[in-house]
N, C-alpha and C. Protein backbone atom coordinates (compact mmCIF):
# COMPACT_ATOMS: atom_id res chain seq x y z
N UNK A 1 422.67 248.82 -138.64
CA UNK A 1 423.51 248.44 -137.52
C UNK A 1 423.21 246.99 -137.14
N UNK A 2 424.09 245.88 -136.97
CA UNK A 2 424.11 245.11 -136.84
C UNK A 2 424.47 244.57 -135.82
N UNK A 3 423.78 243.70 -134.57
CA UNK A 3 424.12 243.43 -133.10
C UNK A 3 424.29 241.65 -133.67
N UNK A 4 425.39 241.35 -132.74
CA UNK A 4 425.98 240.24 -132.85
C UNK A 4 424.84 239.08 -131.43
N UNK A 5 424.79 237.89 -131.64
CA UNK A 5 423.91 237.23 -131.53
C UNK A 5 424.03 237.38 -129.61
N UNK A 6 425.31 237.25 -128.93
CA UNK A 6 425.22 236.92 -127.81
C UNK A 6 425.16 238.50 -126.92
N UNK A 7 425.18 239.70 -127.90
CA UNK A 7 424.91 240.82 -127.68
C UNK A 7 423.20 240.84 -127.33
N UNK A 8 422.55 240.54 -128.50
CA UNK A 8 420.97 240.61 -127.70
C UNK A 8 420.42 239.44 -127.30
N UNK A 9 421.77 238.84 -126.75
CA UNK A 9 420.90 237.39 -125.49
C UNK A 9 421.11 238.20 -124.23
N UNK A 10 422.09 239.09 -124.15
CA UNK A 10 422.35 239.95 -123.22
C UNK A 10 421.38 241.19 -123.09
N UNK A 11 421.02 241.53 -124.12
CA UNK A 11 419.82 242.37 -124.00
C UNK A 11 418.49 241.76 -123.07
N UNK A 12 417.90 241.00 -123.99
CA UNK A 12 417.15 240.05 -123.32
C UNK A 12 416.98 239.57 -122.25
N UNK A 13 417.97 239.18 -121.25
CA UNK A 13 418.26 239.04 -119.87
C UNK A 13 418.50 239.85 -119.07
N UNK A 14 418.71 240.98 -119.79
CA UNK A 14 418.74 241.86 -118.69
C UNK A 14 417.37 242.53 -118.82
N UNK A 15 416.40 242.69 -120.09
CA UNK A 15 415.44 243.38 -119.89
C UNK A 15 414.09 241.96 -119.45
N UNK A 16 414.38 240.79 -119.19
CA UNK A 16 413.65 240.01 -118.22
C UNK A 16 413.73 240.18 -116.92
N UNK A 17 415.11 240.48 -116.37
CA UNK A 17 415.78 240.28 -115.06
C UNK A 17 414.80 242.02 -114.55
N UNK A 18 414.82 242.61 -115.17
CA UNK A 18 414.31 244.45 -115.05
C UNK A 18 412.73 243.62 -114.81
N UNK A 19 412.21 242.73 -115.84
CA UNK A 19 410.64 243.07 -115.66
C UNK A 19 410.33 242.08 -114.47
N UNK A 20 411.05 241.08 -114.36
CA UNK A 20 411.30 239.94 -113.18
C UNK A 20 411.48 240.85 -111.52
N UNK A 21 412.05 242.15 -111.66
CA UNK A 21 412.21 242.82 -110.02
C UNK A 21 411.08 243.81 -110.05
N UNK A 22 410.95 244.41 -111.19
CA UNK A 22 409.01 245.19 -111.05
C UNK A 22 408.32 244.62 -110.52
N UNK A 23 408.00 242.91 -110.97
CA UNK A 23 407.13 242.37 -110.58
C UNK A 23 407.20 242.42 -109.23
N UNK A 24 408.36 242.10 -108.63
CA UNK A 24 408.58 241.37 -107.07
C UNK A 24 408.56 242.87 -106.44
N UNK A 25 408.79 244.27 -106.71
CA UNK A 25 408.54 245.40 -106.07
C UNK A 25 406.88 245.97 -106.15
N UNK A 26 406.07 245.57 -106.93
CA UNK A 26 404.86 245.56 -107.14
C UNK A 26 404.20 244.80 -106.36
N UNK A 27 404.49 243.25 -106.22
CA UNK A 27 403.52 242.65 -104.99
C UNK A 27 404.61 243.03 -103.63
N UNK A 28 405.82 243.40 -103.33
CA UNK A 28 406.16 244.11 -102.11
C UNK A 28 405.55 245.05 -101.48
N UNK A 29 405.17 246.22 -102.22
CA UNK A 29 403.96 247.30 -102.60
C UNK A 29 402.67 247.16 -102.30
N UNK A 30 402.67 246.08 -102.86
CA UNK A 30 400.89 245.72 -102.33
C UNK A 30 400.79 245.15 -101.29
N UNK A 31 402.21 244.07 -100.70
CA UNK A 31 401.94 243.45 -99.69
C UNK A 31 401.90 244.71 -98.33
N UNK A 32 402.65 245.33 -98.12
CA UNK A 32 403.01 246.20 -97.26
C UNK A 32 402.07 247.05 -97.47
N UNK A 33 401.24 247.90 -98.24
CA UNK A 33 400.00 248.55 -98.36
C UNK A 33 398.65 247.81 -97.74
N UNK A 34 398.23 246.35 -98.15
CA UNK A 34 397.84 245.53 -97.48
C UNK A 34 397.81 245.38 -96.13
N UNK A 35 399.31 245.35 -95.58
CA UNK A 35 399.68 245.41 -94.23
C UNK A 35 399.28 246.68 -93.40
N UNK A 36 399.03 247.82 -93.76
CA UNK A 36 399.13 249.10 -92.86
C UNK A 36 397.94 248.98 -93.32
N UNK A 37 396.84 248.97 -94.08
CA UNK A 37 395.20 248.95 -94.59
C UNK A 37 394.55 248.12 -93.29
N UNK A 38 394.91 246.81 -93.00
CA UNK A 38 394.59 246.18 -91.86
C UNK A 38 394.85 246.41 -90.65
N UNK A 39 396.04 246.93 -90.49
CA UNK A 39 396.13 247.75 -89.99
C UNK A 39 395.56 249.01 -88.85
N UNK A 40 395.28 249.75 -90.07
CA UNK A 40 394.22 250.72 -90.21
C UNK A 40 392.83 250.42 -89.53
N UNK A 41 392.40 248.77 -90.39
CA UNK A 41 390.84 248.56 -90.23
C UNK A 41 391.08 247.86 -88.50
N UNK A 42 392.17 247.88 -88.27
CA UNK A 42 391.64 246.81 -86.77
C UNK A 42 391.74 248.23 -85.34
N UNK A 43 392.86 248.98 -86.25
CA UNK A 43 392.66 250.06 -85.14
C UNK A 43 391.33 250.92 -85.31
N UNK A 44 390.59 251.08 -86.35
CA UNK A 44 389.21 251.56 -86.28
C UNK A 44 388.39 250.97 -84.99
N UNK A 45 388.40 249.47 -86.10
CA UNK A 45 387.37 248.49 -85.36
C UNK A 45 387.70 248.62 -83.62
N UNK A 46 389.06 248.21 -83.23
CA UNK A 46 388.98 249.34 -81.80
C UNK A 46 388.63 250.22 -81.28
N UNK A 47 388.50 251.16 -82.03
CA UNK A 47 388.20 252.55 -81.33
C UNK A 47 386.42 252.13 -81.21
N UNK A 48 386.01 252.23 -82.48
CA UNK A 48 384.78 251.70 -82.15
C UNK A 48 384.32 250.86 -81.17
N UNK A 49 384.99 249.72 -80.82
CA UNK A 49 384.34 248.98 -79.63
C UNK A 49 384.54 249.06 -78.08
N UNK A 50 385.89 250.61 -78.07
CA UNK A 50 386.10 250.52 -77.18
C UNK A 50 385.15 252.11 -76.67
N UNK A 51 384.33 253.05 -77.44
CA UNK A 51 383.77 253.97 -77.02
C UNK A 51 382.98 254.05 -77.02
N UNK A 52 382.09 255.01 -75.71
CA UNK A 52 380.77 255.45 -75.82
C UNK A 52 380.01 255.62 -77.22
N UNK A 53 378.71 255.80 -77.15
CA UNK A 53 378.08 255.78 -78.59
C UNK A 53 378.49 257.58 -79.05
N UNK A 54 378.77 257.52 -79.53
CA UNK A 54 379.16 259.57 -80.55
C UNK A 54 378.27 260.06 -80.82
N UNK A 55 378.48 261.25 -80.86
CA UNK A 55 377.40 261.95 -81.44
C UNK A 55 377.26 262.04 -82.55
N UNK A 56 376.34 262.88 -83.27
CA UNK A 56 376.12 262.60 -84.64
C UNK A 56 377.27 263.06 -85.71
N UNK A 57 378.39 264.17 -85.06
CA UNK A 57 378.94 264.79 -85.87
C UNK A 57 380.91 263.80 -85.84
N UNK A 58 380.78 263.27 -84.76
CA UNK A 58 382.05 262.38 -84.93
C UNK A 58 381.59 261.29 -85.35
N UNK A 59 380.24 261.08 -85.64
CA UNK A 59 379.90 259.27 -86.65
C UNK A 59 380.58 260.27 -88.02
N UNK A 60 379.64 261.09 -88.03
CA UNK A 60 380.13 261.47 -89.61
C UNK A 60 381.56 261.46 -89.99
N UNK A 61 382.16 262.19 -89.30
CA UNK A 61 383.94 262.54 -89.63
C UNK A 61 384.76 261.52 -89.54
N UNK A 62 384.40 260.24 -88.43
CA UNK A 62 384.88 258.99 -88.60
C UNK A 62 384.25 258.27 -90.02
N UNK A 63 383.04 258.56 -90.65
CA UNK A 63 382.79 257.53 -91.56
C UNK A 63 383.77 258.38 -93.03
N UNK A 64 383.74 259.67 -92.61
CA UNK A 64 384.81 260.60 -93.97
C UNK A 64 385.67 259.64 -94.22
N UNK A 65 386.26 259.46 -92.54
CA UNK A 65 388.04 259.02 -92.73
C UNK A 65 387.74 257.94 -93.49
N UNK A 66 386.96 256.42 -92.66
CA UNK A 66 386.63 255.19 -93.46
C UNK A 66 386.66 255.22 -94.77
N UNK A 67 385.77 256.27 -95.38
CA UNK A 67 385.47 256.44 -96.70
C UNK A 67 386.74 257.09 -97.50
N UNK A 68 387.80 258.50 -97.46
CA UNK A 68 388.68 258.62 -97.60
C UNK A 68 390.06 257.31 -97.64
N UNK A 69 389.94 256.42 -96.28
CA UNK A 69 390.82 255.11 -96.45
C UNK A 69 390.38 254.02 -97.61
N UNK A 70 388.86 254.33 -97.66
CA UNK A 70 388.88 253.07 -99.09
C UNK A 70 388.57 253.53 -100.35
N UNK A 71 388.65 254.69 -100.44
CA UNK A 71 389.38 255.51 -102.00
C UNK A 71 390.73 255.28 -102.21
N UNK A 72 391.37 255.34 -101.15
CA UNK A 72 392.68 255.45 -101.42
C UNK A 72 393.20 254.15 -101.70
N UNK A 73 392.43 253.33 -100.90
CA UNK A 73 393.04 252.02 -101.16
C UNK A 73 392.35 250.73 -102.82
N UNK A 74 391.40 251.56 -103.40
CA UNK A 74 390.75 251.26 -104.36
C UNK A 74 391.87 252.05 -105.36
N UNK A 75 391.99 253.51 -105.24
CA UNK A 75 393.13 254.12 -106.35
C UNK A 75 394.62 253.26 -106.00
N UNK A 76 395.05 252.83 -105.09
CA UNK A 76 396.33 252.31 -104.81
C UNK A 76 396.07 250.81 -105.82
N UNK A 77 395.21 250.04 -105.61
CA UNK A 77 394.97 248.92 -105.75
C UNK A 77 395.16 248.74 -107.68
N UNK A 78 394.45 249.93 -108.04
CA UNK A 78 393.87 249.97 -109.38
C UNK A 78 395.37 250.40 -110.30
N UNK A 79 396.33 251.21 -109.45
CA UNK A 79 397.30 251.48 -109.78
C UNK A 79 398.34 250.35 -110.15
N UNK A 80 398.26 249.50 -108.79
CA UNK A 80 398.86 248.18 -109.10
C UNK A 80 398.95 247.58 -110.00
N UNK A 81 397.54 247.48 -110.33
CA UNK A 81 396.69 246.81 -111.33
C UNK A 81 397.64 247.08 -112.81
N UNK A 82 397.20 248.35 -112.63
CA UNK A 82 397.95 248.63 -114.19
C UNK A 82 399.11 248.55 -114.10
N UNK A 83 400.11 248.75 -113.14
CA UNK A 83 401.72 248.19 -113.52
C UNK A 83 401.96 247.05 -113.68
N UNK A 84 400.41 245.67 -113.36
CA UNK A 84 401.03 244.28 -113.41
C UNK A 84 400.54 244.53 -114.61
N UNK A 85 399.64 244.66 -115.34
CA UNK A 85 399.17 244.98 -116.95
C UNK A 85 400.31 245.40 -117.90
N UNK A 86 401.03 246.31 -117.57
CA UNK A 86 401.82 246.72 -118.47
C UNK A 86 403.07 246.52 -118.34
N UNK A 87 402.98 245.20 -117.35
CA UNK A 87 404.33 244.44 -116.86
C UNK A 87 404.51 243.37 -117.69
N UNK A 88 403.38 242.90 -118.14
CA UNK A 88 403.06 241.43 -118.79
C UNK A 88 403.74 241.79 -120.39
């Protein structure tokens, strides 16, 4: 089968223009994940400075959450990672 020349210039541009909006939905993705992560860390850092000292069992369950928020944001991150990898 034989494709005529301005047939796969058309291919081509459209499968740049495809890897050209991944890219820009990938750092959208990260930017806005970014955004609610800080988010996140300033409404902590509030709560913390605005309360009595806790007892031993809400340090713990607050440090879960902390710890739960930066798994998630290490697997989110790493995910990224590999769609800009296999974007290239």
């Amino acid at each position: 089968m034989q494709i005529s020349d301005d047939k796969k210039i058309d291919i081509l541009l459209t499968l740049w223009r495809e890897k050209h909006e991944a890219a820009h939905k990938m750092r959208e993705r990260s930017q806005s994940f970014t955004l609610w992560l800080l988010g996140a860390g300033l409404t902590l850092g509030w709560i913390l400075l605005n309360i009595d000292p806790w007892p031993l069992g809400k340090n713990i369950a607050f440090s879960g959450i902390v710890f739960v928020l930066w798994l998630t944001a290490l697997r989110f991150l790493k995910c990224i990672k590999s769609g800009f990898d296999n974007n290239k």
